[in-house]
N, C-alpha and C. Protein backbone atom coordinates (compact mmCIF):
# COMPACT_ATOMS: atom_id res chain seq x y z
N UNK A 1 92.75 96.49 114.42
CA UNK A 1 92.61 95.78 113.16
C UNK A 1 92.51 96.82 112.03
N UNK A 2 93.05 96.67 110.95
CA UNK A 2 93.21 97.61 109.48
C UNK A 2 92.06 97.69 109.03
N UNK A 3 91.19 98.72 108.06
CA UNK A 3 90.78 98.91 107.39
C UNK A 3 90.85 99.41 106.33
N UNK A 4 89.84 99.09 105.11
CA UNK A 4 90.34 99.78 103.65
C UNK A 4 88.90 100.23 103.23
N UNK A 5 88.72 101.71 102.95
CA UNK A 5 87.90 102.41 101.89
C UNK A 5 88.37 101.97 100.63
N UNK A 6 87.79 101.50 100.11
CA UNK A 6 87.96 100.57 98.69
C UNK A 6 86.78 101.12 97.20
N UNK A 7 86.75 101.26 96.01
CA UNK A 7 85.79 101.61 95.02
C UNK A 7 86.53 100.09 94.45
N UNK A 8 84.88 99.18 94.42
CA UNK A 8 84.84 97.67 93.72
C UNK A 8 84.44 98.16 91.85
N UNK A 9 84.70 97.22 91.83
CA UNK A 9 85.07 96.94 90.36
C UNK A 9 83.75 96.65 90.11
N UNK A 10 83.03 96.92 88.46
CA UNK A 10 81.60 95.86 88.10
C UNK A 10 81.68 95.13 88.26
N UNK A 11 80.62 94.20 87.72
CA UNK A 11 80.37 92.91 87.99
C UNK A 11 81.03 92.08 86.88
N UNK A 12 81.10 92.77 85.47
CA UNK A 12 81.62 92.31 84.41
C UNK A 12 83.13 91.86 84.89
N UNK A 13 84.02 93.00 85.06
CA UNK A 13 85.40 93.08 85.11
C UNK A 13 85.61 92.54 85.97
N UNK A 14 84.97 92.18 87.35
CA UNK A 14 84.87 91.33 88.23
C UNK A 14 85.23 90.14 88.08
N UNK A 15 84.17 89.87 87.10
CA UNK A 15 84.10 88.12 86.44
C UNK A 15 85.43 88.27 85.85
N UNK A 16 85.61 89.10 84.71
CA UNK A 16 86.76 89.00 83.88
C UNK A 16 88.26 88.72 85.03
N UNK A 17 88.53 89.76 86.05
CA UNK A 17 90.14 89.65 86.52
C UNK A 17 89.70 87.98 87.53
N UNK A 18 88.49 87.83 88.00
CA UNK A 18 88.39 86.59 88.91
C UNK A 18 88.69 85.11 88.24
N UNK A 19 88.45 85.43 86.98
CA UNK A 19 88.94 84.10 85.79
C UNK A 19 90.45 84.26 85.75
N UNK A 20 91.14 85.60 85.58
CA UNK A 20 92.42 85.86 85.72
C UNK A 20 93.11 84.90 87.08
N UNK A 21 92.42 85.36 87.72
CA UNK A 21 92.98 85.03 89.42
C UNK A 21 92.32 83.37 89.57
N UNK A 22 91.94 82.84 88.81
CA UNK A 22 91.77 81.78 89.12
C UNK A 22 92.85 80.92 88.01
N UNK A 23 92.99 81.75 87.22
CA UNK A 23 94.15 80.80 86.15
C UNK A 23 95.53 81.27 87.13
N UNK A 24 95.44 81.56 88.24
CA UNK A 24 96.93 82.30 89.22
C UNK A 24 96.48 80.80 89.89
N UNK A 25 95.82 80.30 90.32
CA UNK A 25 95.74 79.21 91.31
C UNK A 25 96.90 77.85 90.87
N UNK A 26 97.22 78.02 89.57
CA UNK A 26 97.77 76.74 88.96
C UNK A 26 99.31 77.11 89.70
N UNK A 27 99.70 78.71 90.15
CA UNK A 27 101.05 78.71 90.58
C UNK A 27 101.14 78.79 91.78
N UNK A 28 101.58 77.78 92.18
CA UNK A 28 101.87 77.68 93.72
C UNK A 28 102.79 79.03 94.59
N UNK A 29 102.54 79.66 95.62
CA UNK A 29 103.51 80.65 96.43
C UNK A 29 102.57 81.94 96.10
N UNK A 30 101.09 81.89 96.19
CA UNK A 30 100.45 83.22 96.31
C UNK A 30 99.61 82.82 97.02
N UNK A 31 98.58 84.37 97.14
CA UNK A 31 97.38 84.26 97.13
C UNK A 31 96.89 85.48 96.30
N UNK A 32 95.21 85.13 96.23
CA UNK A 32 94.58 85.88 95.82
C UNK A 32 94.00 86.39 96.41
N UNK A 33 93.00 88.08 95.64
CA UNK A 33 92.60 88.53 96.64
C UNK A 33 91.34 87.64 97.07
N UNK A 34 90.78 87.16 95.96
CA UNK A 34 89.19 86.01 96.23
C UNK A 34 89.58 85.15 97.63
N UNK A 35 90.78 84.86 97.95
CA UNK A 35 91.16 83.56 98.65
C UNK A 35 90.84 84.46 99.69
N UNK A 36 91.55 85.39 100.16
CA UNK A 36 91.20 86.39 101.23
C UNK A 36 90.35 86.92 101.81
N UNK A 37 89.05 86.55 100.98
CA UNK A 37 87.58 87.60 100.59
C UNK A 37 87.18 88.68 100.45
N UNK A 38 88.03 89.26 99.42
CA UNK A 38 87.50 90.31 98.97
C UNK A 38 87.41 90.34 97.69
N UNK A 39 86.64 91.47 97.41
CA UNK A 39 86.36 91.39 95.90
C UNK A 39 87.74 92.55 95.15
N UNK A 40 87.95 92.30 93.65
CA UNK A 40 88.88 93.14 92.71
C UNK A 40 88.46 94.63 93.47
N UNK A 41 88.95 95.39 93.68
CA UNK A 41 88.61 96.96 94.09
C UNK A 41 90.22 97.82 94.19
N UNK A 42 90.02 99.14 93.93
CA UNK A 42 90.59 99.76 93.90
C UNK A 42 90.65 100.94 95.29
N UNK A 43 91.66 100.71 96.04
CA UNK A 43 91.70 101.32 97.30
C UNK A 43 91.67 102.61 97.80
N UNK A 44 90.93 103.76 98.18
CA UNK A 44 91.37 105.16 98.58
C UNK A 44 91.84 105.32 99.63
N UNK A 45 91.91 104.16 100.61
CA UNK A 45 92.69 104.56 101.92
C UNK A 45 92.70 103.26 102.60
N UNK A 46 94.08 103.14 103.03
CA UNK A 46 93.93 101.75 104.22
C UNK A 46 94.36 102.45 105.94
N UNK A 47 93.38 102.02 106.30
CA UNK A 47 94.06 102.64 107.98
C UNK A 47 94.37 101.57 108.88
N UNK A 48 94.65 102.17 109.81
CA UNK A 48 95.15 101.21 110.71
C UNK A 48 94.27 100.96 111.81
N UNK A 49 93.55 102.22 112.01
CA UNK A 49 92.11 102.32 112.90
C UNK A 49 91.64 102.98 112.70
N UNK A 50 90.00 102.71 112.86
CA UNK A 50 89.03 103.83 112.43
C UNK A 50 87.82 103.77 113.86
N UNK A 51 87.44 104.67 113.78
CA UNK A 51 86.51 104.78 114.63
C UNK A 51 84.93 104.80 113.92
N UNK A 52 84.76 103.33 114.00
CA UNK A 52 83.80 102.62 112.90
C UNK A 52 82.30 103.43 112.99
N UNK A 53 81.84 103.96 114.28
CA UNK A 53 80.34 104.93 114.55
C UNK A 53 81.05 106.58 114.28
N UNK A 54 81.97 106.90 113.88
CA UNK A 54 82.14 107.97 113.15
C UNK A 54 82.00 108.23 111.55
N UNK A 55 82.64 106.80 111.21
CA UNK A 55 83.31 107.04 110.12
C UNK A 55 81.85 106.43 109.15
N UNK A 56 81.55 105.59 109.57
CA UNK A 56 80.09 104.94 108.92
C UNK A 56 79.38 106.18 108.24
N UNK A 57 78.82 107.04 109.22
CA UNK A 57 77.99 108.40 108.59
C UNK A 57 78.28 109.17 107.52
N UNK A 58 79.60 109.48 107.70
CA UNK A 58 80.53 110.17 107.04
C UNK A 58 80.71 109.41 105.45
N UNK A 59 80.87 108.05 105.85
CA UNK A 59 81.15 107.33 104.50
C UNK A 59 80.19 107.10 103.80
N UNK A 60 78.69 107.43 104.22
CA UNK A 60 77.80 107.15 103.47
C UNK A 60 77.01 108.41 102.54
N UNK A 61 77.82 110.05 103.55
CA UNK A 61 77.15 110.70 102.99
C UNK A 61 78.26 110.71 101.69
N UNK A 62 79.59 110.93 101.76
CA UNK A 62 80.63 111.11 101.03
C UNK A 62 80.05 109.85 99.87
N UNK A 63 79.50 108.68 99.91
CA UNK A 63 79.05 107.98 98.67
C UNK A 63 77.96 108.07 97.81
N UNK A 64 77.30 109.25 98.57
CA UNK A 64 76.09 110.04 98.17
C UNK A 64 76.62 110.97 97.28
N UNK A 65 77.92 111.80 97.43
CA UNK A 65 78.74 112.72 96.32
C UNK A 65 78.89 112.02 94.83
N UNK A 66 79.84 111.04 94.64
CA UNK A 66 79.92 110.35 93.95
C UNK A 66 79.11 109.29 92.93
N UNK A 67 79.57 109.55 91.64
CA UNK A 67 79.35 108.49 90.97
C UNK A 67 80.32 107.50 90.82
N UNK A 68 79.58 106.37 89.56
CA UNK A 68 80.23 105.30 89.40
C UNK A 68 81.59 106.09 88.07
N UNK A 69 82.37 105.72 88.01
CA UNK A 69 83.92 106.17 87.84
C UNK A 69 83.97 104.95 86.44
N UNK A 70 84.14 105.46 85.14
CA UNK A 70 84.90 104.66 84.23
C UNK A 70 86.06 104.72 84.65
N UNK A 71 87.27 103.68 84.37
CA UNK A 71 88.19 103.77 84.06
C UNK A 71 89.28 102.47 83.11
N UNK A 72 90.26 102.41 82.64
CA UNK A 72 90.67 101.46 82.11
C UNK A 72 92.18 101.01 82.79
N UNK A 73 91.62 99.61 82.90
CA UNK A 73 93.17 98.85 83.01
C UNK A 73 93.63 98.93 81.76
N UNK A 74 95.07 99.25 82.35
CA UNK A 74 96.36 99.16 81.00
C UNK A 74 97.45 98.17 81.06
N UNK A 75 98.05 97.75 82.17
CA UNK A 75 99.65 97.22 82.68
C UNK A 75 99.31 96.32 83.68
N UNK A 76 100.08 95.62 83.65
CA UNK A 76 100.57 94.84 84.91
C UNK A 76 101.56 94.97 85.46
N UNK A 77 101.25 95.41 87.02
CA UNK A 77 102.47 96.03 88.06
C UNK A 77 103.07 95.20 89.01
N UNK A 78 103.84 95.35 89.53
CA UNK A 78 104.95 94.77 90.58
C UNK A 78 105.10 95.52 91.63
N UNK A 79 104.81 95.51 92.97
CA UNK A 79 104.80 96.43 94.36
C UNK A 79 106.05 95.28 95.33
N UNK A 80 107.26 96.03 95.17
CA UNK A 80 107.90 95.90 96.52
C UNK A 80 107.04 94.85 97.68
N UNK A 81 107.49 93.38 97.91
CA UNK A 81 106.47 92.59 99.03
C UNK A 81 105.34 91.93 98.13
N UNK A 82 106.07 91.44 96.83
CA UNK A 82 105.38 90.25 96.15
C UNK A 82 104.12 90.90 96.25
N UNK A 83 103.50 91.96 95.81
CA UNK A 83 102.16 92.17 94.98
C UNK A 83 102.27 92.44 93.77
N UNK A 84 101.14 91.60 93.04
CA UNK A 84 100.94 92.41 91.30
C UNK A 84 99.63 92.63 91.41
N UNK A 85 99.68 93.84 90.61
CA UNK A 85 98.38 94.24 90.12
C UNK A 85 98.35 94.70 88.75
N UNK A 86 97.01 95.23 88.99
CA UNK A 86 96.38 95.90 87.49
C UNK A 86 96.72 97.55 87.63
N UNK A 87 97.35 97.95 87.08
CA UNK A 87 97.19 99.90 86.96
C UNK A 87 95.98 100.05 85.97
N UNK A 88 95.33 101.34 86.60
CA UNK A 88 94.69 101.75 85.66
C UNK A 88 95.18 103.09 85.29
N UNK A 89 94.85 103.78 83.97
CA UNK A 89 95.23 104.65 83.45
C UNK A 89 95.04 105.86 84.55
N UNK A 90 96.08 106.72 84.84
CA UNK A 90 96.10 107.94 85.99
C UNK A 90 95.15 108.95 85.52
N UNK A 91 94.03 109.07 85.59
CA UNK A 91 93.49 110.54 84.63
C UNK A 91 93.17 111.99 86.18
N UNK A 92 92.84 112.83 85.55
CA UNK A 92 92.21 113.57 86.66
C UNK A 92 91.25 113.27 87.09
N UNK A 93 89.97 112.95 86.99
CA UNK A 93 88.97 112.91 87.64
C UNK A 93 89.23 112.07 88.11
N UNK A 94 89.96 110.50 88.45
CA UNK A 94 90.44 109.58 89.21
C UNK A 94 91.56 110.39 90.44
N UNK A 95 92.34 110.93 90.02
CA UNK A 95 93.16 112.02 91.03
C UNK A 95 92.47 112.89 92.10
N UNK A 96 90.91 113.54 91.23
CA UNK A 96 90.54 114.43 92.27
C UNK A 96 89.38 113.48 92.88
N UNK A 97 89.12 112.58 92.59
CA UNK A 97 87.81 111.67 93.71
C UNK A 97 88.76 111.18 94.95
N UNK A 98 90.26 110.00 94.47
CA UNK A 98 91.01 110.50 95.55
C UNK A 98 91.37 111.72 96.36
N UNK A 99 91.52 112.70 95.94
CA UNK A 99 91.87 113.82 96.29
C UNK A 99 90.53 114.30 97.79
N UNK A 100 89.10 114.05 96.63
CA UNK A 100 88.33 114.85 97.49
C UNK A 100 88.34 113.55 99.17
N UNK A 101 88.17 112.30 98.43
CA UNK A 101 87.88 111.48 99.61
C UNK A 101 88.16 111.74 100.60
N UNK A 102 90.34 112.36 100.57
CA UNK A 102 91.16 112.47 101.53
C UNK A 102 91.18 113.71 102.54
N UNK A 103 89.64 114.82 101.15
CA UNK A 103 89.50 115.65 102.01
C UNK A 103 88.70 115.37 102.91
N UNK A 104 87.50 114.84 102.87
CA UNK A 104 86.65 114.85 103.23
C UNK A 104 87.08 113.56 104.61
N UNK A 105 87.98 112.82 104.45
CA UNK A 105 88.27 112.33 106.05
C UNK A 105 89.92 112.41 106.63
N UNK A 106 90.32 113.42 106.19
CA UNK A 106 91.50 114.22 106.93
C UNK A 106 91.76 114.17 108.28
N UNK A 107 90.41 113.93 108.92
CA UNK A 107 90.94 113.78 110.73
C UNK A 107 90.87 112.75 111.11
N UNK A 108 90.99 111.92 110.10
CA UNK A 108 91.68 110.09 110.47
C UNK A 108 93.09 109.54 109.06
N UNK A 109 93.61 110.89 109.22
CA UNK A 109 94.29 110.99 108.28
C UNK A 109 96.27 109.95 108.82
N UNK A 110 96.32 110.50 110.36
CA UNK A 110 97.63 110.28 110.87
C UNK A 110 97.06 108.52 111.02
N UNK A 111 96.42 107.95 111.04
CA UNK A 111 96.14 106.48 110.82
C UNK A 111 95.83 105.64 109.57
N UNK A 112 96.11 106.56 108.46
CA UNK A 112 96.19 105.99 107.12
C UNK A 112 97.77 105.60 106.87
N UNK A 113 97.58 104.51 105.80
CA UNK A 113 99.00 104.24 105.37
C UNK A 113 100.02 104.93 104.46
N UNK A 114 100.79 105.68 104.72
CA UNK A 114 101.46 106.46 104.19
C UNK A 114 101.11 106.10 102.56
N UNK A 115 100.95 104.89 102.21
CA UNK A 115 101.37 104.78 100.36
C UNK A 115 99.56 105.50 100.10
N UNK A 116 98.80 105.83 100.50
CA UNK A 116 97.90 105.65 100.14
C UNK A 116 97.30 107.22 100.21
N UNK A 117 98.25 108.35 100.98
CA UNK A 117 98.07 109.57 100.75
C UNK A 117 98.00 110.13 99.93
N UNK A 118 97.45 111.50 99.12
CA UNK A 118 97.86 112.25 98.29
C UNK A 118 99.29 112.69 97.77
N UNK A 119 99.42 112.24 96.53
CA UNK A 119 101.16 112.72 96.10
C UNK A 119 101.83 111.29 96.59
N UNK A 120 101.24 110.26 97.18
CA UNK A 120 101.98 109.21 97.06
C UNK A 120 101.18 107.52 96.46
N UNK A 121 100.14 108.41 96.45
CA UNK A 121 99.50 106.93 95.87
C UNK A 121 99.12 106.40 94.49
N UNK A 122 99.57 105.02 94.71
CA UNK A 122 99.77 104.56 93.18
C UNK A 122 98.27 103.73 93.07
N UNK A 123 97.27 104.41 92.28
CA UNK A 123 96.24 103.76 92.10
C UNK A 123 96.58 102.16 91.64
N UNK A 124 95.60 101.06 91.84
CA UNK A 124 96.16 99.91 91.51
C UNK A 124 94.87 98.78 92.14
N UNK A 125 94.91 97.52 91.14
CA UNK A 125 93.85 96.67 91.79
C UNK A 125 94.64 95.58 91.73
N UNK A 126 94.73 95.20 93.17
CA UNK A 126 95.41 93.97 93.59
C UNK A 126 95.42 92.43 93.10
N UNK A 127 95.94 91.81 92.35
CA UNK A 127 95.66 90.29 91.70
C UNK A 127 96.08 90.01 92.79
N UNK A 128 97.38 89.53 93.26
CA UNK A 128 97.73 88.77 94.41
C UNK A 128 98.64 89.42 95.12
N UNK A 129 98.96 88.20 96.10
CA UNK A 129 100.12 89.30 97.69
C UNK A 129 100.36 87.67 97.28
N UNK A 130 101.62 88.32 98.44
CA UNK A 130 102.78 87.09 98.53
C UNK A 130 103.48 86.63 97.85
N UNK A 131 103.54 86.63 96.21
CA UNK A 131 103.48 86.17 95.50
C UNK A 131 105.34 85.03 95.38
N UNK A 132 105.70 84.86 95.40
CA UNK A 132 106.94 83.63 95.45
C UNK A 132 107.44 83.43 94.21
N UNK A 133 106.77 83.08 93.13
CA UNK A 133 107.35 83.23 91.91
C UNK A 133 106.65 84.32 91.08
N UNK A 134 106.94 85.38 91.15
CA UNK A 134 106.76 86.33 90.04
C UNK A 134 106.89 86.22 88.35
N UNK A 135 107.96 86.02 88.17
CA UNK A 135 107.86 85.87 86.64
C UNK A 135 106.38 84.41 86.32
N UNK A 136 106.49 83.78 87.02
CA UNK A 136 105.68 82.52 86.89
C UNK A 136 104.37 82.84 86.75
N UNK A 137 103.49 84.14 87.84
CA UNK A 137 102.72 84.68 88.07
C UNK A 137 102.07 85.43 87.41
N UNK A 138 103.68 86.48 86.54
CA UNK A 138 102.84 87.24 85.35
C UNK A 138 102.69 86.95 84.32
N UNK A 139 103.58 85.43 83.35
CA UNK A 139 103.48 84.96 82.50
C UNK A 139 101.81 84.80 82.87
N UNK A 140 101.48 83.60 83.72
CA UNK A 140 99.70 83.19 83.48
C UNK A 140 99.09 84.38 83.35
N UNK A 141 99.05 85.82 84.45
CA UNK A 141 98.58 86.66 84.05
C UNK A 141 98.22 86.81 82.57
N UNK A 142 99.61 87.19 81.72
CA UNK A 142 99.39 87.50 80.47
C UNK A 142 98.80 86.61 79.53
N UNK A 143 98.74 85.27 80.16
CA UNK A 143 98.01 84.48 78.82
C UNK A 143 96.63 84.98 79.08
N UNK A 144 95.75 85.15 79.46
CA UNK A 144 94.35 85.28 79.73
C UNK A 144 93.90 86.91 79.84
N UNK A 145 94.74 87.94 80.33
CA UNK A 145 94.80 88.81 80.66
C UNK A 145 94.93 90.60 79.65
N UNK A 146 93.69 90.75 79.29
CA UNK A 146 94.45 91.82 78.27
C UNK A 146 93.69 93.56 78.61
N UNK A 147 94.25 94.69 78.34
CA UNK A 147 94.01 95.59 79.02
C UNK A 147 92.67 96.33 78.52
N UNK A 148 92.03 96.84 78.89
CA UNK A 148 90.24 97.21 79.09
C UNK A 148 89.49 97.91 79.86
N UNK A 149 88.71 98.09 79.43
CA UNK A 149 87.92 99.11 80.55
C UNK A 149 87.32 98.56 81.55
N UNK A 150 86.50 99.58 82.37
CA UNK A 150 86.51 98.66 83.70
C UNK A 150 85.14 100.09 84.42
N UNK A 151 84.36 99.73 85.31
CA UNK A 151 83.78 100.69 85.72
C UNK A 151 84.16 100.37 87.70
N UNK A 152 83.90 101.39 88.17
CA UNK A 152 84.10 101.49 89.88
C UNK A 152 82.81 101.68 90.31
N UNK A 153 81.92 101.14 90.68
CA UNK A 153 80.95 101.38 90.86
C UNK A 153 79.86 101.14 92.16
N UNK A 154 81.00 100.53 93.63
CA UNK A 154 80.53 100.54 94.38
C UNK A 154 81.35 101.57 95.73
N UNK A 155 81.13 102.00 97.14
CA UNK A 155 82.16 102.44 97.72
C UNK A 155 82.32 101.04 98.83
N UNK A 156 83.33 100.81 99.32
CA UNK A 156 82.99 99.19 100.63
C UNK A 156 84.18 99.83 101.38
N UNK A 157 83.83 99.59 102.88
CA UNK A 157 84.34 99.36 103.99
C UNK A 157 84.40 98.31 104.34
N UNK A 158 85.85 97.76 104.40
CA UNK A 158 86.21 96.50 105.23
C UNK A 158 87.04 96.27 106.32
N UNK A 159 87.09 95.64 107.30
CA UNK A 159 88.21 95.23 108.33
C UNK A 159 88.83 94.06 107.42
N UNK A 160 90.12 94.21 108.16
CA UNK A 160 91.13 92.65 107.75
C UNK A 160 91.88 92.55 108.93
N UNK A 161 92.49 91.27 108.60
CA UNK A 161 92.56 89.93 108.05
C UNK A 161 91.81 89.57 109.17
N UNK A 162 91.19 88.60 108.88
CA UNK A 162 90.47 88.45 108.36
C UNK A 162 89.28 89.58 107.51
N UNK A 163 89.04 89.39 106.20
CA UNK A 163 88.51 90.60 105.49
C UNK A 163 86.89 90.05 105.78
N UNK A 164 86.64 90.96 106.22
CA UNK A 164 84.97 91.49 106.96
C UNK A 164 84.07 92.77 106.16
N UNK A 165 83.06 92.69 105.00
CA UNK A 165 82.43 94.22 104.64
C UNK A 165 81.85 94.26 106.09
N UNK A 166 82.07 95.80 105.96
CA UNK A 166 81.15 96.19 107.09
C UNK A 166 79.89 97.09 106.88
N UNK A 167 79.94 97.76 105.18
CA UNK A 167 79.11 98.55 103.86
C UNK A 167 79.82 98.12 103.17
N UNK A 168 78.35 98.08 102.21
CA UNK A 168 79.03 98.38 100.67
C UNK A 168 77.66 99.16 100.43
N UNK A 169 77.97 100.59 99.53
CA UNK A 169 77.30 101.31 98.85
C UNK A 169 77.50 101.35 97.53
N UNK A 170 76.53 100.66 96.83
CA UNK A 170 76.58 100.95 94.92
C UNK A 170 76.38 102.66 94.86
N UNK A 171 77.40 103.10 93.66
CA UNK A 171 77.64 104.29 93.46
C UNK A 171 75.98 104.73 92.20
């Protein structure tokens, strides 16, 4: 079963994209991520397996490094396989917290998903998958939807699908 090292969104911006994603419910041929259970978050790694009494320790001291992360949504994106999301602005210190994460668990590295490596990953917070009508999807987006800041402020481990926390550490 997959897992995702994920940095969640506040509680504010939370509320804010979950009003977004609930004005998405009026278009039929998605889902959201709420429908799924998870919360808005921004991903540092999805694997395919983890070795959950390794990686636990590890993930808690590595959330002990870190703080909570400003950053701002700007755009609304389109991913190949009916996802849109939110980009947030690329800065460095967003580059090197990815960066360090990937150092710091490198020997569960050949079980991460290629998009989500260093030099290939497109930071991004997921509104929906599946999506069937796109243009339909980002019009509602844009009525309700406008670009802002945003803080990262927890680290969460989850299994999917079904989506399961297994931690969450506030930063």
């Amino acid at each position: 079963m997959p897992f995702t090292i994920q940095l969640d969104l506040d509680e504010h911006t939370e509320a804010i994209i979950a009003a977004v994603a609930d004005r998405l419910m009026t278009v039929p041929g998605l889902e959201t991520v709420r429908q799924i259970g998870d919360v808005h978050h921004l991903s540092l790694g999805v694997y395919e397996d983890l070795p959950i009494d390794i990686i636990m320790p590890r993930l808690l001291r590595f959330a002990d490094t870190i703080s909570p992360l400003d950053i701002r949504l700007a755009n609304v994106g389109i991913f190949p396989g009916a996802v849109i999301f939110l980009g947030p602005v690329v800065t460095g210190e967003l580059l090197e917290l990815h960066r360090r994460f990937h150092t710091a668990f490198a020997a569960f590295s050949g079980s991460c998903w290629p998009y989500y490596h260093p030099c290939n990953w497109v930071p991004h917070v997921t509104i929906a998958l599946n999506v069937k009508n796109i243009p339909a999807a980002v019009e509602e987006i844009m009525r309700v939807w406008k670009p802002g800041s945003a803080r990262l402020d927890a680290l969460r481990l989850i299994e999917f699908q079904p989506v399961r926390t297994l931690v969450c550490c506030k930063l």
